[in-house]
C-alpha atoms as a PDB file:
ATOM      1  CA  UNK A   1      15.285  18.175  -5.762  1.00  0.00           C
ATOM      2  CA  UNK A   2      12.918  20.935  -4.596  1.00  0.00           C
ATOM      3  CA  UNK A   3      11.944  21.003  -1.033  1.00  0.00           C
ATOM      4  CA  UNK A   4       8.319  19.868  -0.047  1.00  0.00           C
ATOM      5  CA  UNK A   5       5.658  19.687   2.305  1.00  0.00           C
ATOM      6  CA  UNK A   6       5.913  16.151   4.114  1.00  0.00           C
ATOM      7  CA  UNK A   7       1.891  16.198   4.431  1.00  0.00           C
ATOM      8  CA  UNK A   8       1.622  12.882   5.475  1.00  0.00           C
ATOM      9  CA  UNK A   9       3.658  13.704   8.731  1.00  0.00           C
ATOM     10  CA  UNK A  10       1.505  16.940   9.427  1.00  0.00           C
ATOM     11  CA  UNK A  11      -0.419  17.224  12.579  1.00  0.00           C
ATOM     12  CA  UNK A  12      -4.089  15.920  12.634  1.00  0.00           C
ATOM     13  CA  UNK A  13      -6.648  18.377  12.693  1.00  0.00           C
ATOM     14  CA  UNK A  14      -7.770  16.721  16.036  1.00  0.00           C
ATOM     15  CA  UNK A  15      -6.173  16.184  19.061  1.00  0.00           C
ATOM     16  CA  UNK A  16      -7.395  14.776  22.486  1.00  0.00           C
ATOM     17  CA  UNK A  17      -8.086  11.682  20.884  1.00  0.00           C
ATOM     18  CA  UNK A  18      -7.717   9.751  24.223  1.00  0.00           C
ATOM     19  CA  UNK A  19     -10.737  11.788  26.093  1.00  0.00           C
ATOM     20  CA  UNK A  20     -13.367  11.378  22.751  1.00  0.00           C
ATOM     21  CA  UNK A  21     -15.970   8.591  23.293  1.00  0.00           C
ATOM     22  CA  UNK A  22     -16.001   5.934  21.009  1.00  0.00           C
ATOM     23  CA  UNK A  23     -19.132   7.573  18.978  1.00  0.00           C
ATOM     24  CA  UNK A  24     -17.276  11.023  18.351  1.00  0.00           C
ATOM     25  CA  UNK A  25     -13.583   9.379  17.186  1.00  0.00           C
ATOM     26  CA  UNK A  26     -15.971   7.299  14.409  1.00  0.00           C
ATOM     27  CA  UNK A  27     -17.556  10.235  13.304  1.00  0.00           C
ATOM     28  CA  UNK A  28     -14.290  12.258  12.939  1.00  0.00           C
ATOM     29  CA  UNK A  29     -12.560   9.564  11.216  1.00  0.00           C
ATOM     30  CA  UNK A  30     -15.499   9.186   8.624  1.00  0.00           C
ATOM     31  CA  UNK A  31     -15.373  12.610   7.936  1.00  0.00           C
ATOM     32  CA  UNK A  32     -11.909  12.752   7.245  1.00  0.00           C
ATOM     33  CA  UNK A  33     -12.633   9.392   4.762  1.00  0.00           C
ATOM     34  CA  UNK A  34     -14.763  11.666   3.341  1.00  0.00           C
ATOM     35  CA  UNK A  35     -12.079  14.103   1.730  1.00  0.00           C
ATOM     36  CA  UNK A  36     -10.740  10.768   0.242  1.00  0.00           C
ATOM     37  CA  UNK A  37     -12.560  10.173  -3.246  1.00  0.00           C
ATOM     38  CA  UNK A  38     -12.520  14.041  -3.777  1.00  0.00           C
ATOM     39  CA  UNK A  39      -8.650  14.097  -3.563  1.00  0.00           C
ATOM     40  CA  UNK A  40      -8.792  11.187  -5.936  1.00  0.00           C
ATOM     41  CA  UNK A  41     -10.703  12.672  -8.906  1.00  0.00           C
ATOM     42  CA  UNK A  42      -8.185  15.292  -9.155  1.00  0.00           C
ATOM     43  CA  UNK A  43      -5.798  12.968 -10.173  1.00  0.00           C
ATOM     44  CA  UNK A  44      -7.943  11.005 -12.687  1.00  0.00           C
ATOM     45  CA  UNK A  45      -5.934  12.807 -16.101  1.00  0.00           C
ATOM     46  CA  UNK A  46      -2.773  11.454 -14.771  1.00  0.00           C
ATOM     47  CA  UNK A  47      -4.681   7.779 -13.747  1.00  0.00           C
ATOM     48  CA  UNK A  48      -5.759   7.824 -16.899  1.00  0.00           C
ATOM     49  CA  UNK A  49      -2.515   8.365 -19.015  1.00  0.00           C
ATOM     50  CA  UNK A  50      -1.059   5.846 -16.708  1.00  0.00           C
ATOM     51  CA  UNK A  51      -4.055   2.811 -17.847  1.00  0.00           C
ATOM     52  CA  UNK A  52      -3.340   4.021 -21.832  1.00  0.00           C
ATOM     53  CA  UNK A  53       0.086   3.543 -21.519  1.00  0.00           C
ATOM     54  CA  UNK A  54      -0.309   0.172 -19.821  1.00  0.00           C
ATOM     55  CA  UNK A  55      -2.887  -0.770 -21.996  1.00  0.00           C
ATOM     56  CA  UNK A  56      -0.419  -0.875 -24.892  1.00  0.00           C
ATOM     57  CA  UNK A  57       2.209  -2.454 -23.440  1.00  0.00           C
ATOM     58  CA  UNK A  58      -0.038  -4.928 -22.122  1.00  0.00           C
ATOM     59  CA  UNK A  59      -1.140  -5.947 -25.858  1.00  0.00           C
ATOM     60  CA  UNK A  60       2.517  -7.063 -26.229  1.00  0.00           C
ATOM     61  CA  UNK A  61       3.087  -8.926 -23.465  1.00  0.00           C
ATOM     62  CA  UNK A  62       3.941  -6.675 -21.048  1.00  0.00           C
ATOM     63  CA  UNK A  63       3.383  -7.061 -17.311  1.00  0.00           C
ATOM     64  CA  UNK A  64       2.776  -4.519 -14.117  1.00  0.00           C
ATOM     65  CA  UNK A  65       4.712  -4.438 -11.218  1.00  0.00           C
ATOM     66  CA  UNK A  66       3.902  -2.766  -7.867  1.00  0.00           C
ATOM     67  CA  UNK A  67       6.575  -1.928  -5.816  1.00  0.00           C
ATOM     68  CA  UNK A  68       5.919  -0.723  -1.595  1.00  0.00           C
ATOM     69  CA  UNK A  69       6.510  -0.953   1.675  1.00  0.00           C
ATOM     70  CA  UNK A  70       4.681  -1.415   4.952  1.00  0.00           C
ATOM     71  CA  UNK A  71       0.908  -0.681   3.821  1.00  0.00           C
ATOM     72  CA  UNK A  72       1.638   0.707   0.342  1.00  0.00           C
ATOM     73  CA  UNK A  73       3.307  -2.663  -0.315  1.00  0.00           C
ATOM     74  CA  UNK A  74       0.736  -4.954   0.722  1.00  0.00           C
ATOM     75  CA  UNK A  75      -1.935  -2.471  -1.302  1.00  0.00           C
ATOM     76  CA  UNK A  76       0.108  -3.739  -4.154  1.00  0.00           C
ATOM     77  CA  UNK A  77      -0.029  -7.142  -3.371  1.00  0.00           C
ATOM     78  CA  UNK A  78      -3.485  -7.160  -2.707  1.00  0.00           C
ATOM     79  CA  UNK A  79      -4.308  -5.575  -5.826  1.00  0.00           C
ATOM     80  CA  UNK A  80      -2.178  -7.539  -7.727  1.00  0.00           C
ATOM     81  CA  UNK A  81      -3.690 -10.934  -6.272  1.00  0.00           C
ATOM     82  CA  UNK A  82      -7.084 -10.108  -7.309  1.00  0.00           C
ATOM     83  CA  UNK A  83      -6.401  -9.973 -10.816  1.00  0.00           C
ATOM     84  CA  UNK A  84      -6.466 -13.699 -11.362  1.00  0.00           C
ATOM     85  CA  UNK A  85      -9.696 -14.545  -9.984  1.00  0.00           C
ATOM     86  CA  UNK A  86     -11.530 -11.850 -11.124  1.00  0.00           C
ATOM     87  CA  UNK A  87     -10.696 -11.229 -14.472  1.00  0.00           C
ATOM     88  CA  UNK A  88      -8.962 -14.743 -15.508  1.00  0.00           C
ATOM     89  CA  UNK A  89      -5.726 -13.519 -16.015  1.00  0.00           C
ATOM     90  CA  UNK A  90      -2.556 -15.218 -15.782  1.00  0.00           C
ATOM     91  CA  UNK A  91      -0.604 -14.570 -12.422  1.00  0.00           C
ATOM     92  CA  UNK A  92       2.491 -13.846 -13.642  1.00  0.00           C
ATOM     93  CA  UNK A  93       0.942 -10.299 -15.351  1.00  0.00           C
ATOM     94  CA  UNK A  94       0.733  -7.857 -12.684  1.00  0.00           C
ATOM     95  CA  UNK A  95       2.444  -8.856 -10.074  1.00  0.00           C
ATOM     96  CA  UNK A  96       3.154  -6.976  -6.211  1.00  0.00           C
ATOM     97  CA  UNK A  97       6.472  -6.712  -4.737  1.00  0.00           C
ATOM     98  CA  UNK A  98       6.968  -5.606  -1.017  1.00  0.00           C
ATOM     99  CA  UNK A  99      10.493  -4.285   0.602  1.00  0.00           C
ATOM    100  CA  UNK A 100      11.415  -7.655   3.210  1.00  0.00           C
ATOM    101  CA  UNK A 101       9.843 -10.204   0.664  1.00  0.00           C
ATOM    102  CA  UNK A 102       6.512 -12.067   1.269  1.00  0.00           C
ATOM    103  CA  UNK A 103       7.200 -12.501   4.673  1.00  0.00           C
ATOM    104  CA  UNK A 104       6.496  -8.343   5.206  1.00  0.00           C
ATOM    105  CA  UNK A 105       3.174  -9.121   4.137  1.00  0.00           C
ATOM    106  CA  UNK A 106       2.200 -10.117   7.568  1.00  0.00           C
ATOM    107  CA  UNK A 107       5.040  -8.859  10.183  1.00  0.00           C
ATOM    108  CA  UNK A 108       6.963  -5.568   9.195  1.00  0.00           C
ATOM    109  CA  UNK A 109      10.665  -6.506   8.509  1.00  0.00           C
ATOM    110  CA  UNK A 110      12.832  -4.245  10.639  1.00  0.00           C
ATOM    111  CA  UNK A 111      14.578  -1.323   8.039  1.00  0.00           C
ATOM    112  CA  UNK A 112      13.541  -3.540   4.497  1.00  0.00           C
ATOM    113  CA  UNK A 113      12.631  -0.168   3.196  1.00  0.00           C
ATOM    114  CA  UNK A 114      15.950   1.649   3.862  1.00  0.00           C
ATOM    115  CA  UNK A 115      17.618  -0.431   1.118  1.00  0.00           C
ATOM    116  CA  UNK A 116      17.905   1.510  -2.256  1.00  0.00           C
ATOM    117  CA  UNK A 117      19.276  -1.290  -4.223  1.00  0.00           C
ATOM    118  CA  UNK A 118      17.082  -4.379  -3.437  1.00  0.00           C
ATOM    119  CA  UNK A 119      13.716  -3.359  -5.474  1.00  0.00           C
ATOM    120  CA  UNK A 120      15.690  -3.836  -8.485  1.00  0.00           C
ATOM    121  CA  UNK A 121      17.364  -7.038  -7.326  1.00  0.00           C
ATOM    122  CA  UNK A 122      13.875  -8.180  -6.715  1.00  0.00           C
ATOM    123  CA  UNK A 123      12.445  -7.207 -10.079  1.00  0.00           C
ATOM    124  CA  UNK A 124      15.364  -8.823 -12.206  1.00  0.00           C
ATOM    125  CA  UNK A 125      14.218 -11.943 -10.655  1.00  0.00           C
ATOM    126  CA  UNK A 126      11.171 -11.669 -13.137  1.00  0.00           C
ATOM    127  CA  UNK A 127      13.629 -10.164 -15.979  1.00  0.00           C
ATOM    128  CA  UNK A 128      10.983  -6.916 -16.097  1.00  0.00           C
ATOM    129  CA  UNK A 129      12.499  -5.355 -19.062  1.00  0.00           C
ATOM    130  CA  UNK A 130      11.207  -2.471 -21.109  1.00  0.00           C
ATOM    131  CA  UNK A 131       7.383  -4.058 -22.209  1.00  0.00           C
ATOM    132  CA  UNK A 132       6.675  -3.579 -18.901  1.00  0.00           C
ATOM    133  CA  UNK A 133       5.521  -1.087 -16.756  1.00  0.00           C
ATOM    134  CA  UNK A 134       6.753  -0.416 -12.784  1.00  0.00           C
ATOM    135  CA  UNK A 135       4.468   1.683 -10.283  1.00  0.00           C
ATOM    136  CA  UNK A 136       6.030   2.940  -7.028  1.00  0.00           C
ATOM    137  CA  UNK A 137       3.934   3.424  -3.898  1.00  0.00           C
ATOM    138  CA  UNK A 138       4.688   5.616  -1.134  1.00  0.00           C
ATOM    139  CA  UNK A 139       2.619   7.673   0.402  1.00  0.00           C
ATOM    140  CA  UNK A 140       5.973   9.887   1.741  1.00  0.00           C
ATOM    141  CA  UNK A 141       7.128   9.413  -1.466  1.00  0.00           C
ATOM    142  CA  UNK A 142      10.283   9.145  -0.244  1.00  0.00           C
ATOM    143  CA  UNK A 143      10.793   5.113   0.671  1.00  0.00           C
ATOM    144  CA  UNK A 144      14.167   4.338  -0.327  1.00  0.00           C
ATOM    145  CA  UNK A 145      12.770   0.707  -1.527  1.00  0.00           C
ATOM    146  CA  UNK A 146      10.853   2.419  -4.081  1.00  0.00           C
ATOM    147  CA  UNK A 147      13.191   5.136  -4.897  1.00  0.00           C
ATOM    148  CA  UNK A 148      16.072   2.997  -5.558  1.00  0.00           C
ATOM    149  CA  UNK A 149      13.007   0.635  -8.322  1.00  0.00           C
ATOM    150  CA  UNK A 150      11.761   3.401 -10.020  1.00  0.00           C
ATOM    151  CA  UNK A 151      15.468   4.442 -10.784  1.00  0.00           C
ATOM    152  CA  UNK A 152      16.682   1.681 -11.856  1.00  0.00           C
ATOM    153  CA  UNK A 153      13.849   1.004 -14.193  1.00  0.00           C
ATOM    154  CA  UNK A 154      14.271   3.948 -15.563  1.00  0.00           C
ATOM    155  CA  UNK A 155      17.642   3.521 -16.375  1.00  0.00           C
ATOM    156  CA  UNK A 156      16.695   0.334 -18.388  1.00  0.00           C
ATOM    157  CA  UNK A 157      14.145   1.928 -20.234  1.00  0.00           C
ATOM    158  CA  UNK A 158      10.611   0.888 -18.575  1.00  0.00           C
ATOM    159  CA  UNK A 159       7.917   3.270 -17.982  1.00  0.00           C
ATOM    160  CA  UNK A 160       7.041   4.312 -14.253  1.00  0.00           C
ATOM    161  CA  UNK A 161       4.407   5.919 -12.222  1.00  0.00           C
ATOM    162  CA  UNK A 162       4.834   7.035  -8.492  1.00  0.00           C
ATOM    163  CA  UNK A 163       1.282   6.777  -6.254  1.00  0.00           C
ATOM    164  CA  UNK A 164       2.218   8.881  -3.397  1.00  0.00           C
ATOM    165  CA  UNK A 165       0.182  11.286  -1.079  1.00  0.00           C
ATOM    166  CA  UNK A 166       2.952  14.213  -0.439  1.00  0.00           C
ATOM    167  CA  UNK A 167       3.050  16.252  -4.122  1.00  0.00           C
ATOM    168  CA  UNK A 168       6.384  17.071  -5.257  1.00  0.00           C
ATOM    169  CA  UNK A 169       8.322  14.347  -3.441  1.00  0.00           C
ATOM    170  CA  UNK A 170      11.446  12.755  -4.930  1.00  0.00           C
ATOM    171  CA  UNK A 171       9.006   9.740  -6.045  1.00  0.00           C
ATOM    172  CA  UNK A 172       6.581  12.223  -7.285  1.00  0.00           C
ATOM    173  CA  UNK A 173       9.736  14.082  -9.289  1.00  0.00           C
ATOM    174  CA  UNK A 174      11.338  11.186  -9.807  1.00  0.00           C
ATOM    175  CA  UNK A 175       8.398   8.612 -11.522  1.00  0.00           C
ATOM    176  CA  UNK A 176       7.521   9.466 -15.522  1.00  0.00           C
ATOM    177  CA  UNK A 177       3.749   9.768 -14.390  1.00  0.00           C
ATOM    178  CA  UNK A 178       3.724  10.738 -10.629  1.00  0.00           C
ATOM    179  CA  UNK A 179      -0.155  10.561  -9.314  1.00  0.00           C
ATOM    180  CA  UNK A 180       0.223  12.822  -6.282  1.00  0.00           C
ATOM    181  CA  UNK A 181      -3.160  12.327  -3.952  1.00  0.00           C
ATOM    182  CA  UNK A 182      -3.246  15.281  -1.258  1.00  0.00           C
ATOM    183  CA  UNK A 183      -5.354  13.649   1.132  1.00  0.00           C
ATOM    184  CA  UNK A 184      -3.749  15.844   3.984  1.00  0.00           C
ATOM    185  CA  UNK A 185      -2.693  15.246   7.368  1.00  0.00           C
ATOM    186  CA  UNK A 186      -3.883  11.639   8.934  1.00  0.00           C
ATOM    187  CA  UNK A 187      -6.947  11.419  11.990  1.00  0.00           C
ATOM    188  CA  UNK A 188      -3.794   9.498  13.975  1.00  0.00           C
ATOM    189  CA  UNK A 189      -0.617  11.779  13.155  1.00  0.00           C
ATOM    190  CA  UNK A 190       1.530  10.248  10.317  1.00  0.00           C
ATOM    191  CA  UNK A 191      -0.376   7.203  10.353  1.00  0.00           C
ATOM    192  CA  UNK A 192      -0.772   6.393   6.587  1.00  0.00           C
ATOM    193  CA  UNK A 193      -2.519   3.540   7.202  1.00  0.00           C
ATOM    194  CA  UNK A 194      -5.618   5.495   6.810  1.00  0.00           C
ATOM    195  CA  UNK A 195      -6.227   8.306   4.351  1.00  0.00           C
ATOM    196  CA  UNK A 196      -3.312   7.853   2.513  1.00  0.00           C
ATOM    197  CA  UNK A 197      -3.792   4.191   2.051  1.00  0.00           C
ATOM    198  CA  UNK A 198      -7.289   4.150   1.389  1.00  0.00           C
ATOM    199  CA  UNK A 199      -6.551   6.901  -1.419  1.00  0.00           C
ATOM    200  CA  UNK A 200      -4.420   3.663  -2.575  1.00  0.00           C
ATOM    201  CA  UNK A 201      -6.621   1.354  -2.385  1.00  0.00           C
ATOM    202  CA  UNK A 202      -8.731   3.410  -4.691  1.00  0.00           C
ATOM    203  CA  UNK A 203      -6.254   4.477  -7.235  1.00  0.00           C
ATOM    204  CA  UNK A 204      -4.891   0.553  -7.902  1.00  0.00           C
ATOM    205  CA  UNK A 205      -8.536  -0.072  -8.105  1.00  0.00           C
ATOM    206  CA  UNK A 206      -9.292   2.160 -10.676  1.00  0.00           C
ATOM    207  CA  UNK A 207      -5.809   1.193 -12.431  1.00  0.00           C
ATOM    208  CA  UNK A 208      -6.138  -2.338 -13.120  1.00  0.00           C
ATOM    209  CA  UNK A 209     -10.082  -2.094 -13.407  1.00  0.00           C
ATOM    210  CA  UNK A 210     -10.165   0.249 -16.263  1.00  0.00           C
ATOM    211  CA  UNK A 211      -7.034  -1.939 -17.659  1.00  0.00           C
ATOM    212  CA  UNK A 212      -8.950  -5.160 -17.584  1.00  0.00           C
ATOM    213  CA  UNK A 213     -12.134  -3.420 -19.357  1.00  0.00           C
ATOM    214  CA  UNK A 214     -10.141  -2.093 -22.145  1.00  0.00           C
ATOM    215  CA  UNK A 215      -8.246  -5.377 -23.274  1.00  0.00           C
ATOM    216  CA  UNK A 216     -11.351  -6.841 -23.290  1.00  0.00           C
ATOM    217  CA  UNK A 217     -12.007  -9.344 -20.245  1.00  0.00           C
ATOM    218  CA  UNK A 218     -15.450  -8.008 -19.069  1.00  0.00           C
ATOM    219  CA  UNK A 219     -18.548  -7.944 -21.510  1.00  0.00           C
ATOM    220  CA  UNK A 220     -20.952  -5.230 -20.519  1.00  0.00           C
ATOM    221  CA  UNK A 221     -20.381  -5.337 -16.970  1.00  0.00           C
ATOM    222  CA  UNK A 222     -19.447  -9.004 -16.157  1.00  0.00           C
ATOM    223  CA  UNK A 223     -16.460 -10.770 -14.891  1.00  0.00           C
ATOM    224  CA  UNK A 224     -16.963 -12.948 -17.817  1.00  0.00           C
ATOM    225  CA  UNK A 225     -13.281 -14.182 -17.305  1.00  0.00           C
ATOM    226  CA  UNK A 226     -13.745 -14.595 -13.794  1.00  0.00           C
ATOM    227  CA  UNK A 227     -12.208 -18.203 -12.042  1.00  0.00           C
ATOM    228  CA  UNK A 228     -14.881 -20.723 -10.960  1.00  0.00           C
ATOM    229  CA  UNK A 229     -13.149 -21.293  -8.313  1.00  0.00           C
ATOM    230  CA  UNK A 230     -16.168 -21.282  -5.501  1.00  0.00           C
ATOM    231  CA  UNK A 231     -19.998 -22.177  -5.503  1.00  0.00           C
ATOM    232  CA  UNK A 232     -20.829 -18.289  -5.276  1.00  0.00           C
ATOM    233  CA  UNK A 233     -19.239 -17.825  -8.430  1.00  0.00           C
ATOM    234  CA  UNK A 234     -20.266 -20.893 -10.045  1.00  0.00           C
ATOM    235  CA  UNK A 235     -23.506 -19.373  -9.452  1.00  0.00           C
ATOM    236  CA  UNK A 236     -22.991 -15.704 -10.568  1.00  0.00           C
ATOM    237  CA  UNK A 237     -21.223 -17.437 -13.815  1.00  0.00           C
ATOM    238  CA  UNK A 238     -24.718 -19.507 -14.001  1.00  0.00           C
ATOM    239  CA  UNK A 239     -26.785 -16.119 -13.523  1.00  0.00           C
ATOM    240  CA  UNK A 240     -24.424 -14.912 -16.074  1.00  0.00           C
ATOM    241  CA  UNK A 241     -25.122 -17.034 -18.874  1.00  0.00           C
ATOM    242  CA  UNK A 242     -28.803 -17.109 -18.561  1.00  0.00           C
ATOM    243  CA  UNK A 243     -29.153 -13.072 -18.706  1.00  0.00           C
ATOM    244  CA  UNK A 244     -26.479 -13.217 -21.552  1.00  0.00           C
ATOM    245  CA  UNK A 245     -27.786 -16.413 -23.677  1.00  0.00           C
ATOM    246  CA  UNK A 246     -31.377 -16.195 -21.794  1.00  0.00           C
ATOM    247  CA  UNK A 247     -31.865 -19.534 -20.652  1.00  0.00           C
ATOM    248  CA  UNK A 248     -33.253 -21.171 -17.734  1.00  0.00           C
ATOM    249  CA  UNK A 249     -30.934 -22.079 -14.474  1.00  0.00           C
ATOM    250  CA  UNK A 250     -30.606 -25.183 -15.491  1.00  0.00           C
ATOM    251  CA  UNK A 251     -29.578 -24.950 -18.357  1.00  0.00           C
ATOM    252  CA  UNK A 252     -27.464 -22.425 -17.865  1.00  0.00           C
ATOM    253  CA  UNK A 253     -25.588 -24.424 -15.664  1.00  0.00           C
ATOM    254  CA  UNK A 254     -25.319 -27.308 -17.868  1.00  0.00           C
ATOM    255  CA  UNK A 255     -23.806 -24.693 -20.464  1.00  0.00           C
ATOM    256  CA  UNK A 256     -21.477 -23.440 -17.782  1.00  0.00           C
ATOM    257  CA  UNK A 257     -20.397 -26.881 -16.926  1.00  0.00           C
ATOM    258  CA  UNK A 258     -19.875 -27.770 -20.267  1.00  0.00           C
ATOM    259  CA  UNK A 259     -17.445 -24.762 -21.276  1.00  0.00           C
ATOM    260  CA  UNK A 260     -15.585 -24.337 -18.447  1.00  0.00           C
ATOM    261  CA  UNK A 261     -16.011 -20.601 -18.542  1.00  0.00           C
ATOM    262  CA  UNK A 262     -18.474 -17.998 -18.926  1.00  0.00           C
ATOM    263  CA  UNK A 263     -16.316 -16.254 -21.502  1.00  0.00           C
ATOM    264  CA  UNK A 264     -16.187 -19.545 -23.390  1.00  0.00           C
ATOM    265  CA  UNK A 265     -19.780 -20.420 -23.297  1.00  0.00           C
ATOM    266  CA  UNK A 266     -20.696 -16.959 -24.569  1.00  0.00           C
ATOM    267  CA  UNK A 267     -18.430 -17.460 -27.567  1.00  0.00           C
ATOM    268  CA  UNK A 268     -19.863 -20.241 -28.223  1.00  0.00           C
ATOM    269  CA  UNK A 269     -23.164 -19.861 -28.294  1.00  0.00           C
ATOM    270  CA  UNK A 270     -23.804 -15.959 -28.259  1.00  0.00           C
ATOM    271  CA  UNK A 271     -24.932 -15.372 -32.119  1.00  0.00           C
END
């Protein structure tokens, strides 16, 4: 492979850090968040080929993994976890995988990531096969965890995408749709923690967001598949049903109630 620019190990464009005062280090770091969602919408055309491709192996049962490490692995997780109660799906459809195993969600597990063969042992324990769709993320973009999964799904046939912040890296080269975010060089040297995972944070939003619209689980621009799961949302389903089916409170939440969902009381009733 080509060489490249390890951005995410550059130096910060500030140094000192120790003698700024608490004001000044908040400032700088805000205005390096800043550069953030600009690095981003560059890399919308290849976000967007990624949710189109998903989108159509999603209408045959197909699933998405995440695969990471460290902070790009529990992005994944996180992501993945909020599916459920926000848009009603079923767990098992995207679904986060971290180098170490769930316990790396909350302590690191010493050299997890150095192992190019377990991603793939942990993905055959959910027989991914080639319906599915597997998305690397490292913002080196050289974590042997994720290089070892994206080649091995290859091999078998599934299509994969590489989120990493350091274009042209072996995950960036080695992914079929590599979404390379230059955020460059981190407020705390090489801590990717920050920009880089924030630019993460982003892109898996925007991923499984735009996903969710386009098979159809939000109606104009409500989690109409959302879980009830809390009074909050018991009340936004409420608030819900009596913009979408204009009725009182009341009886909205009677209708809620009754259905079960808002999704189901809309179908219902919606003429």
């Amino acid at each position: 492979m080509a060489e490249f620019k390890k951005i995410t190990e550059t130096a910060s464009l500030y140094d000192h850090l120790e003698e700024s005062g608490t004001t000044a280090l908040l400032e700088n770091i805000n205005l390096e968040d800043q550069k953030v969602a600009v690095a981003v919408k560059k890399v919308i055309p290849s976000i967007s080929k990624l949710v189109d491709e998903i989108e159509q192996r999603f209408y045959e049962g197909g699933r998405l993994f995440y695969i990471g490490a460290g902070t790009s692995g529990r992005l994944g997780i996180l992501d993945a976890s909020e599916i459920p109660p926000t848009f009603g799906m079923p767990h098992d459809r995207v679904i986060g995988l971290i180098a170490g195993g769930d316990s790396a969600i909350r302590k690191a597990v010493e050299f997890a990531e150095d192992n190019t063969e377990q991603a793939w042992i942990d993905l055959q324990q959910y027989k991914i096969d080639e319906k599915d769709t597997l998305v690397g993320i490292a913002a080196s973009g050289t974590t042997p965890y994720v290089l070892g999964g994206i080649r091995d799904a290859r091999k078998n046939g599934i299509l994969t995408a590489g989120i990493t912040n350091n274009p042209g890296s072996p995950l960036a080269q080695s992914a079929e749709i590599p979404i390379e975010i230059e955020v460059g060089p981190e407020f705390v040297t090489g801590s990717t923690r920050m920009k880089s995972g924030t630019s993460q944070k982003l892109v898996l939003n925007m991923i499984t967001t735009a996903l969710m619209i386009r098979i159809g689980r939000v109606i104009g621009n409500k989690m109409v598949n959302m879980q009830l799961s809390n009074n909050k949302l018991v009340d936004r389903g409420t608030r819900y049903l009596m913009e979408g089916l204009h009725l009182n409170y009341e009886e909205a939440q009677k209708v809620l109630h009754k259905y079960g969902s808002v999704r189901k009381a809309l179908d219902a009733l919606k003429k």
